[in-house]
PDB file of N, CA and C in Angstrom:
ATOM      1  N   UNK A   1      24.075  19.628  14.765  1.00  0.00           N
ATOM      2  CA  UNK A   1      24.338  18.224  15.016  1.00  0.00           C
ATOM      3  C   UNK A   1      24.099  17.398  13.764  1.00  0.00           C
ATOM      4  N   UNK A   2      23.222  17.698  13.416  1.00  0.00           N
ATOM      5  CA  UNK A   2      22.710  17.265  11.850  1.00  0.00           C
ATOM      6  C   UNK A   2      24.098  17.090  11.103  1.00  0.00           C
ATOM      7  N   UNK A   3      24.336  18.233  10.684  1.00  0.00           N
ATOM      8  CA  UNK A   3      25.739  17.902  10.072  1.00  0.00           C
ATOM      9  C   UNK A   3      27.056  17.023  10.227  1.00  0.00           C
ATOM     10  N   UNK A   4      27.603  16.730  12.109  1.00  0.00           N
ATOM     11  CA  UNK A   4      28.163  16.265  12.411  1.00  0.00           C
ATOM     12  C   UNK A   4      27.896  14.578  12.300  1.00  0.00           C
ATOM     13  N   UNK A   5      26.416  14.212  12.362  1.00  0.00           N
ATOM     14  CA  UNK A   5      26.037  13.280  11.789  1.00  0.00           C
ATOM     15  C   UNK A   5      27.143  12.013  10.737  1.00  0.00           C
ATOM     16  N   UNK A   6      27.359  12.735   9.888  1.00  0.00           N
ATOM     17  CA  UNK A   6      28.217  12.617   8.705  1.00  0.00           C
ATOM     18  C   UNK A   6      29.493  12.370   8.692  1.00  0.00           C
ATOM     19  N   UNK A   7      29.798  12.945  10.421  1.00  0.00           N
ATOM     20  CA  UNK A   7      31.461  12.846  10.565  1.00  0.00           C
ATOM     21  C   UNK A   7      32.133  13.729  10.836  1.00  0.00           C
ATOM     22  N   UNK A   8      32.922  13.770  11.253  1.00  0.00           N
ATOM     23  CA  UNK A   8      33.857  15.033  11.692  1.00  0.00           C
ATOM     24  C   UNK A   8      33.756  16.116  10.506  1.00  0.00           C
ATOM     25  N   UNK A   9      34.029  17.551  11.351  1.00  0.00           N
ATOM     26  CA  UNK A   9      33.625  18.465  10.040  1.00  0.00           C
ATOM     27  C   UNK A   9      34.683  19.767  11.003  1.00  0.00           C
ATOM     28  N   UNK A  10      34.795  20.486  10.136  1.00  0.00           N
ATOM     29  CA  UNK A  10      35.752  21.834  11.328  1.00  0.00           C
ATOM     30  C   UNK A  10      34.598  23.063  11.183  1.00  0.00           C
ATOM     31  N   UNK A  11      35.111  24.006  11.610  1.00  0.00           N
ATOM     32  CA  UNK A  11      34.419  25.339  11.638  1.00  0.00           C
ATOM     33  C   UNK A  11      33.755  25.638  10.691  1.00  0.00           C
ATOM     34  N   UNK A  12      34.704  25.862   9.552  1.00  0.00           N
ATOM     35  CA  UNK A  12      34.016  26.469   8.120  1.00  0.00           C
ATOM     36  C   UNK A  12      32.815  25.872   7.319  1.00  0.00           C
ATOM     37  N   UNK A  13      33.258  24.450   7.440  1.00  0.00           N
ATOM     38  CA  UNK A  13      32.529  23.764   6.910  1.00  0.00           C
ATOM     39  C   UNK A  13      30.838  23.388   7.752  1.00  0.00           C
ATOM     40  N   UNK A  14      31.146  23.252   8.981  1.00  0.00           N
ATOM     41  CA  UNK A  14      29.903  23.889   9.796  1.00  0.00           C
ATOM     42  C   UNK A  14      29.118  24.782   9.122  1.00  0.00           C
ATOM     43  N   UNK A  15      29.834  25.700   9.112  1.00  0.00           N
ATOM     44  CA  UNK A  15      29.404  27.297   8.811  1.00  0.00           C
ATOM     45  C   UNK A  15      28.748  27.345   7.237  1.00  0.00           C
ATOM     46  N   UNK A  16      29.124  26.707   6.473  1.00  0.00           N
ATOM     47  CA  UNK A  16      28.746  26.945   5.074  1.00  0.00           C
ATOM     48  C   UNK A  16      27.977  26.010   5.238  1.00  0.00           C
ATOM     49  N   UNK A  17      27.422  24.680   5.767  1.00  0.00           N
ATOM     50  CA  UNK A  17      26.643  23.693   5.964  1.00  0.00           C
ATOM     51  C   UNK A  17      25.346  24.417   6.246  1.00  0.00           C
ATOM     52  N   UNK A  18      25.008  25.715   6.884  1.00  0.00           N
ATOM     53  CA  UNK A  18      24.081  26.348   8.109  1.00  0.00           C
ATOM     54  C   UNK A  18      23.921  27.679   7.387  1.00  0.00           C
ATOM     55  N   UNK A  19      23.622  27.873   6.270  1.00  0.00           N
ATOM     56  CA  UNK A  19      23.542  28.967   6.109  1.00  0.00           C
ATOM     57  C   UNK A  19      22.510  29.859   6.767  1.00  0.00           C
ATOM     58  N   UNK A  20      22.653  30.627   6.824  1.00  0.00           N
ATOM     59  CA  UNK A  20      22.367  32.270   7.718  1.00  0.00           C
ATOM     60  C   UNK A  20      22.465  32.243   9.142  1.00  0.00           C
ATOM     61  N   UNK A  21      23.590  31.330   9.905  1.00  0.00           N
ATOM     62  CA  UNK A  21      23.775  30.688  11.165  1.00  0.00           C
ATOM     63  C   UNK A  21      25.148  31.964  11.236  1.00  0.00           C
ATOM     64  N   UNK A  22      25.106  32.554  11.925  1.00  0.00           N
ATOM     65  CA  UNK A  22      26.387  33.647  12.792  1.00  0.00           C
ATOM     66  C   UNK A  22      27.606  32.813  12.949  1.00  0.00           C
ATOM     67  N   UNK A  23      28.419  33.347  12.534  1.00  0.00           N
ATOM     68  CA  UNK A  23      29.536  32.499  13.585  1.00  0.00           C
ATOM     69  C   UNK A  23      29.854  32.492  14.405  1.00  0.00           C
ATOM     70  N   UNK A  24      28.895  33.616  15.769  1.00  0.00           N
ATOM     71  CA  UNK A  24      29.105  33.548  17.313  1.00  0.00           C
ATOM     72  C   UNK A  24      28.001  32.420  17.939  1.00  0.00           C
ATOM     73  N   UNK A  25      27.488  32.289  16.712  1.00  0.00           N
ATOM     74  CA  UNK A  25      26.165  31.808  17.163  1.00  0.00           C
ATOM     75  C   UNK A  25      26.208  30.025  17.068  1.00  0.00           C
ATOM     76  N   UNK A  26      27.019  30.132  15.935  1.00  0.00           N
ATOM     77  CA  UNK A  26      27.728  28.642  15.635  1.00  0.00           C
ATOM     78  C   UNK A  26      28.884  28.054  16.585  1.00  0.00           C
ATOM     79  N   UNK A  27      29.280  28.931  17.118  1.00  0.00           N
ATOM     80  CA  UNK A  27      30.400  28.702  18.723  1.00  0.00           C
ATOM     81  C   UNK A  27      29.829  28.544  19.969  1.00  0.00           C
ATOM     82  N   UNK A  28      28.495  29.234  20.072  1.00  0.00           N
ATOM     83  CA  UNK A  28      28.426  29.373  21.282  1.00  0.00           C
ATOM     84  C   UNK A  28      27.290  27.590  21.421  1.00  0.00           C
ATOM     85  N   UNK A  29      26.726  27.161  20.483  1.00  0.00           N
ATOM     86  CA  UNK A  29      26.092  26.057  20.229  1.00  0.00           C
ATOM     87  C   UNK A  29      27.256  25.119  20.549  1.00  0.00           C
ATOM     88  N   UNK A  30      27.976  24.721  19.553  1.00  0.00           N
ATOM     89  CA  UNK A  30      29.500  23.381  19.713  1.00  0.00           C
ATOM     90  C   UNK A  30      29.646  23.874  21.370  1.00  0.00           C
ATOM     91  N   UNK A  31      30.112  25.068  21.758  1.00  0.00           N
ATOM     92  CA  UNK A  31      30.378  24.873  23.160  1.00  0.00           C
ATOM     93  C   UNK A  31      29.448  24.494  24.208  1.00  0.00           C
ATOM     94  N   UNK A  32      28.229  24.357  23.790  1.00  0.00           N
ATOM     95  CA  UNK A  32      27.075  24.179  24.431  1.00  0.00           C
ATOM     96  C   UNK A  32      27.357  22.526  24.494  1.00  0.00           C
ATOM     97  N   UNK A  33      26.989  22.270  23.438  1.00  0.00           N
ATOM     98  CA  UNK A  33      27.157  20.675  22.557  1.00  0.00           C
ATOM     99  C   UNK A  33      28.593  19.774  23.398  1.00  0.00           C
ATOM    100  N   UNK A  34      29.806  20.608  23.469  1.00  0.00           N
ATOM    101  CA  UNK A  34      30.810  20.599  23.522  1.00  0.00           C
ATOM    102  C   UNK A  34      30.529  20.378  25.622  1.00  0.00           C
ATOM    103  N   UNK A  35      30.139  21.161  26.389  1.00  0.00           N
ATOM    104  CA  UNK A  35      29.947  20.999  27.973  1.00  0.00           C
ATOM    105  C   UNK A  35      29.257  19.912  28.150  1.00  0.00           C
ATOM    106  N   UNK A  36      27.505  19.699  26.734  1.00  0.00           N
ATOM    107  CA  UNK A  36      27.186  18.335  28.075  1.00  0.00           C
ATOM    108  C   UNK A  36      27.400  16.969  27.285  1.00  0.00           C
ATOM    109  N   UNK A  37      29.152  16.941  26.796  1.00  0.00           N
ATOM    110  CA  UNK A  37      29.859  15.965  25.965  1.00  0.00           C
ATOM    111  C   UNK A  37      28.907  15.011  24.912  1.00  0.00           C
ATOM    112  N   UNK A  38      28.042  16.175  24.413  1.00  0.00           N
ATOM    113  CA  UNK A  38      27.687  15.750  22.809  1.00  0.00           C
ATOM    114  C   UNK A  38      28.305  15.621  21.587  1.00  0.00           C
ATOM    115  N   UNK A  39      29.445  16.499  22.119  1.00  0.00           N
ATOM    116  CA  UNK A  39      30.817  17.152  20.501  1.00  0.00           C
ATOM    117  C   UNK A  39      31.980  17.042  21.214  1.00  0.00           C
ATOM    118  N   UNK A  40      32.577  16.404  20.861  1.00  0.00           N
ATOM    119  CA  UNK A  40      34.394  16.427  21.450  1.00  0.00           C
ATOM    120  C   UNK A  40      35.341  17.332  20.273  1.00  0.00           C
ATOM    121  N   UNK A  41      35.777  18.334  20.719  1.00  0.00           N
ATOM    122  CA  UNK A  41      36.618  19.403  19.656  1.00  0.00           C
ATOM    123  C   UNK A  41      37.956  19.061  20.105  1.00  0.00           C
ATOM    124  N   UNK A  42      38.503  18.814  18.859  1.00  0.00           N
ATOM    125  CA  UNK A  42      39.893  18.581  18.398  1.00  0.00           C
ATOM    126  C   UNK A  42      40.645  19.336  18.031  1.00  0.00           C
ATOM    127  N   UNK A  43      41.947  19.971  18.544  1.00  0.00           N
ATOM    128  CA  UNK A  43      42.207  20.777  18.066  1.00  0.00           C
ATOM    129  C   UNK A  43      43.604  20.469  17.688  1.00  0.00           C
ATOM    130  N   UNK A  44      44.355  20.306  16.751  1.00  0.00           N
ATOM    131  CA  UNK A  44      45.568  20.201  16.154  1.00  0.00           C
ATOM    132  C   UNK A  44      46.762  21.009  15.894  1.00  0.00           C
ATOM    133  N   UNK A  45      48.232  20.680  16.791  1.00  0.00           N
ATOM    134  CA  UNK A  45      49.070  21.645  16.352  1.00  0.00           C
ATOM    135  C   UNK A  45      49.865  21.439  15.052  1.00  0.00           C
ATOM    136  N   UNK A  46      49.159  22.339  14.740  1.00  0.00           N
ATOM    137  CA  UNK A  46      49.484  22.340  12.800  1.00  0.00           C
ATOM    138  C   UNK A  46      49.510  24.134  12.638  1.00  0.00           C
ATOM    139  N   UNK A  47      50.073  24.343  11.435  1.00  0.00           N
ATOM    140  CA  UNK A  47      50.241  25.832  10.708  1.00  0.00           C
ATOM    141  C   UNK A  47      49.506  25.841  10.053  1.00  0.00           C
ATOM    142  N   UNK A  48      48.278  26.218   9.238  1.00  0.00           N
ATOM    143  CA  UNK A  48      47.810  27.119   9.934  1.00  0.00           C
ATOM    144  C   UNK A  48      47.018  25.638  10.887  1.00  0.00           C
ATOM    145  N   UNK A  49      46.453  26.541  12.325  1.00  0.00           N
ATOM    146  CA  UNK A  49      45.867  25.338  13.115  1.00  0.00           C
ATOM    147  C   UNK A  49      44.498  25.098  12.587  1.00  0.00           C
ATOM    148  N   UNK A  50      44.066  23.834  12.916  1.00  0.00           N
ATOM    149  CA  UNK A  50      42.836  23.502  12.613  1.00  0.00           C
ATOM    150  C   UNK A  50      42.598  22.861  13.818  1.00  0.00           C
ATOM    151  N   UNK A  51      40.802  22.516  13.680  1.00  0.00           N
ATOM    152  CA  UNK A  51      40.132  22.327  14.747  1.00  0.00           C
ATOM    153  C   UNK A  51      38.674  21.547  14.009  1.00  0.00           C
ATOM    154  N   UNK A  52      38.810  19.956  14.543  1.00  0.00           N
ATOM    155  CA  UNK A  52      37.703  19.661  13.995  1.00  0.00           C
ATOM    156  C   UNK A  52      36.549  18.882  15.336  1.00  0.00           C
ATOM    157  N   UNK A  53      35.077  18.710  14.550  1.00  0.00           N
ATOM    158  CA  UNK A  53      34.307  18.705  15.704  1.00  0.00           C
ATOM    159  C   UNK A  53      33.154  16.899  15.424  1.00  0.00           C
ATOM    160  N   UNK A  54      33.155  16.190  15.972  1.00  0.00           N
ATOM    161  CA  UNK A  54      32.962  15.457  15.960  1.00  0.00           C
ATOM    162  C   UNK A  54      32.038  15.006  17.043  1.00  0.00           C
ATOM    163  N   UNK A  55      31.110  14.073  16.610  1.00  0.00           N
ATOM    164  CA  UNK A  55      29.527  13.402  18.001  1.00  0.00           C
ATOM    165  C   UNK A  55      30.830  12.528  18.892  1.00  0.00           C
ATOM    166  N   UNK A  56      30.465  12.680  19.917  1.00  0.00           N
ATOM    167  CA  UNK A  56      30.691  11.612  21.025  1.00  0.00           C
ATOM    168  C   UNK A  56      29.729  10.507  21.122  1.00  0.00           C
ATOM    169  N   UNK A  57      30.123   9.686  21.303  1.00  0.00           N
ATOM    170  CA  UNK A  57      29.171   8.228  21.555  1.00  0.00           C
ATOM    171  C   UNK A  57      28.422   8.673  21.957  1.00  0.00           C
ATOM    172  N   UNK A  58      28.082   9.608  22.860  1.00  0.00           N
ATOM    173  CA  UNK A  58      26.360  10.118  23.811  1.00  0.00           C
ATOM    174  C   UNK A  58      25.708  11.024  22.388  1.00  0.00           C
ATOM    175  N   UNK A  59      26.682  11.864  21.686  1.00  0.00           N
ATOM    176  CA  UNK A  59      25.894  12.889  20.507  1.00  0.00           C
ATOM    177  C   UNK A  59      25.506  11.620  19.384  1.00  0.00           C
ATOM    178  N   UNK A  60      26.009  10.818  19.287  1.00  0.00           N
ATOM    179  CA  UNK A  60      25.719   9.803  18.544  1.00  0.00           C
ATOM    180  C   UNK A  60      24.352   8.839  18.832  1.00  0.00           C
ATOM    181  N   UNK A  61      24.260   8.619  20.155  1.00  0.00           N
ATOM    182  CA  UNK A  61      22.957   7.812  20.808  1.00  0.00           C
ATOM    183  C   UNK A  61      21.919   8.612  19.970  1.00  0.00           C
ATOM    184  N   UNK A  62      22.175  10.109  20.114  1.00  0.00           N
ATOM    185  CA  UNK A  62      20.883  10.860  19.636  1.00  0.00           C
ATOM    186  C   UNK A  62      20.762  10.570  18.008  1.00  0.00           C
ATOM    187  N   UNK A  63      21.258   9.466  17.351  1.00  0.00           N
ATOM    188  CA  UNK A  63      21.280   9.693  15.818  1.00  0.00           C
ATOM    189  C   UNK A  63      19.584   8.988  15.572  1.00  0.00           C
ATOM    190  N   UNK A  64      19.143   8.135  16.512  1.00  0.00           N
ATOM    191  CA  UNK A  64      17.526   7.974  15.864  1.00  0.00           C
ATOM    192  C   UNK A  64      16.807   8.667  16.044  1.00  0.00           C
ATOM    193  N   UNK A  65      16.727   9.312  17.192  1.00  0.00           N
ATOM    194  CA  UNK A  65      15.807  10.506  17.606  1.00  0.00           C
ATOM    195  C   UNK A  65      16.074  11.849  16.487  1.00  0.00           C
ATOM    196  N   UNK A  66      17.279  12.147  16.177  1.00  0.00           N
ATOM    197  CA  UNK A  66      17.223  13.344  14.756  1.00  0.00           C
ATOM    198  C   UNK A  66      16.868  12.474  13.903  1.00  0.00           C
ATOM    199  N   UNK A  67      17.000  11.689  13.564  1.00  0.00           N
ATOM    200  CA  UNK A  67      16.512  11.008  12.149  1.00  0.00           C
ATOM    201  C   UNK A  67      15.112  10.453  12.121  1.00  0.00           C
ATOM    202  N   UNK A  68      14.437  10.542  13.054  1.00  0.00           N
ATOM    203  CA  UNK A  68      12.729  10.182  13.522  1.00  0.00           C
ATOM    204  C   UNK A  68      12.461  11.893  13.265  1.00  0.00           C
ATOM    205  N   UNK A  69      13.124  13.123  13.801  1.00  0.00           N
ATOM    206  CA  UNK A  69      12.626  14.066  13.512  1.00  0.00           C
ATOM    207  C   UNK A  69      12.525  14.327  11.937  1.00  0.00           C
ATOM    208  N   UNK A  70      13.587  14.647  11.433  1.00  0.00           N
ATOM    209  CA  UNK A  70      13.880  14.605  10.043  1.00  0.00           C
ATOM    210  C   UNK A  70      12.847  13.793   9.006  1.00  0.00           C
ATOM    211  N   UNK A  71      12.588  11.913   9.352  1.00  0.00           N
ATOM    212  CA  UNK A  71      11.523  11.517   8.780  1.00  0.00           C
ATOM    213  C   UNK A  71      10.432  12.391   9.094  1.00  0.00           C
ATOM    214  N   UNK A  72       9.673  12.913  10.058  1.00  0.00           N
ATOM    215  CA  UNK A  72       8.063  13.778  10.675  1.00  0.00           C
ATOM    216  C   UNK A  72       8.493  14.904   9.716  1.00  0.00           C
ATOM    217  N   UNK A  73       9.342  15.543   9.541  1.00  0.00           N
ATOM    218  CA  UNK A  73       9.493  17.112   8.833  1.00  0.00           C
ATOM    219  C   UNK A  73       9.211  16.882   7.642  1.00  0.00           C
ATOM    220  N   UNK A  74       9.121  15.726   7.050  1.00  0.00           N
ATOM    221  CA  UNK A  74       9.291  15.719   5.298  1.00  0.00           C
ATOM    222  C   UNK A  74       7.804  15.052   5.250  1.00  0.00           C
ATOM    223  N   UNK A  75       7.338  14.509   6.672  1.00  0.00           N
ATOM    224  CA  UNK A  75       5.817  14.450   5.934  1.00  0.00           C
ATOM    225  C   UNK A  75       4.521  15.156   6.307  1.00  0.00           C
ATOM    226  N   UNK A  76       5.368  17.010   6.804  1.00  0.00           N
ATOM    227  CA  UNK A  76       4.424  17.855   6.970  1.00  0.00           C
ATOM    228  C   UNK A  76       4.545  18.904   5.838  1.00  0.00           C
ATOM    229  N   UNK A  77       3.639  19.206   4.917  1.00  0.00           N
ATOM    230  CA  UNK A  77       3.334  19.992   3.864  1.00  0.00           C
ATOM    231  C   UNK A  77       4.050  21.393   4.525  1.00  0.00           C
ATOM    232  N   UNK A  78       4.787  21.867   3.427  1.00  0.00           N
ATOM    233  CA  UNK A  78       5.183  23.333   3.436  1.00  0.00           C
ATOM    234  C   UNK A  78       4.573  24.257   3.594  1.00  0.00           C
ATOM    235  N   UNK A  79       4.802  25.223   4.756  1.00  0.00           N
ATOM    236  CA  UNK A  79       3.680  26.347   5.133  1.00  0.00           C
ATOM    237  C   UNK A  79       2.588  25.505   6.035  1.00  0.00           C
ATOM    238  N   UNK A  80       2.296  24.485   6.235  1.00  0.00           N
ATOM    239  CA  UNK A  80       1.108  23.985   7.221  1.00  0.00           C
ATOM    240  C   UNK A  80       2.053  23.599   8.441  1.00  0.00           C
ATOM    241  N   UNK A  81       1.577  24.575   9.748  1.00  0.00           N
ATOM    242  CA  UNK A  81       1.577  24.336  10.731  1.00  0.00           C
ATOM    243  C   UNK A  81       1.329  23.006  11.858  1.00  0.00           C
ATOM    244  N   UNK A  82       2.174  22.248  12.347  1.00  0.00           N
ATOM    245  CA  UNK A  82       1.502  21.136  12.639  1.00  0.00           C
ATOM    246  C   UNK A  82       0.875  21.180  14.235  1.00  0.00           C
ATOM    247  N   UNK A  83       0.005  22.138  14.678  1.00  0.00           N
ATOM    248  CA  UNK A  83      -0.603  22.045  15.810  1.00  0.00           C
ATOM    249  C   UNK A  83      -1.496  20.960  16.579  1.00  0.00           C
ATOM    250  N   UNK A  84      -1.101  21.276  17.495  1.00  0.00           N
ATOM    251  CA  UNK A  84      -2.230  19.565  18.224  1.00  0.00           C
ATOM    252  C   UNK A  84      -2.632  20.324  19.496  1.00  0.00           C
ATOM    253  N   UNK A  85      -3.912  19.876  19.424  1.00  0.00           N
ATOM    254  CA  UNK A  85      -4.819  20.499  21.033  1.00  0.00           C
ATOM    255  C   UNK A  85      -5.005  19.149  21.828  1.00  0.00           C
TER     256      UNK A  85
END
């Protein structure tokens, strides 16, 4: 989602965005994303076809909540665990 953030993006570019992410593993997520209408996939009749993937206004609501995560990640030291009892 992170990535889509940014704007429409297609497969590949997903894929090279995510490195060491599967590409069954990167499908079966968008379709996940894609059922509870977080990602609306586009698919275009064109030669060769393309297919791009984009937030829906609801994947979009979530843009402060990733970006509140994202700020917390950068102000926990590398390798320190952030546990709470």
């Amino acid at each position: 989602m992170r990535e889509l953030l940014r704007g429409p993006h297609r497969f590949t570019e997903l894929r090279d965005a995510l490195p060491g992410i599967s590409p069954p593993t990167l499908t079966s997520r968008l379709r996940q994303f894609e059922r509870h209408g977080i990602v609306l996939r586009t698919a275009y009749a064109e030669i060769p076809p393309r297919v791009e993937y984009q937030l829906t206004p609801l994947g979009e609501g979530l843009r402060e909540v990733l970006d509140a995560m994202a700020a917390r990640a950068l102000t926990v030291p590398d390798g320190e665990a952030a546990v709470t009892t």
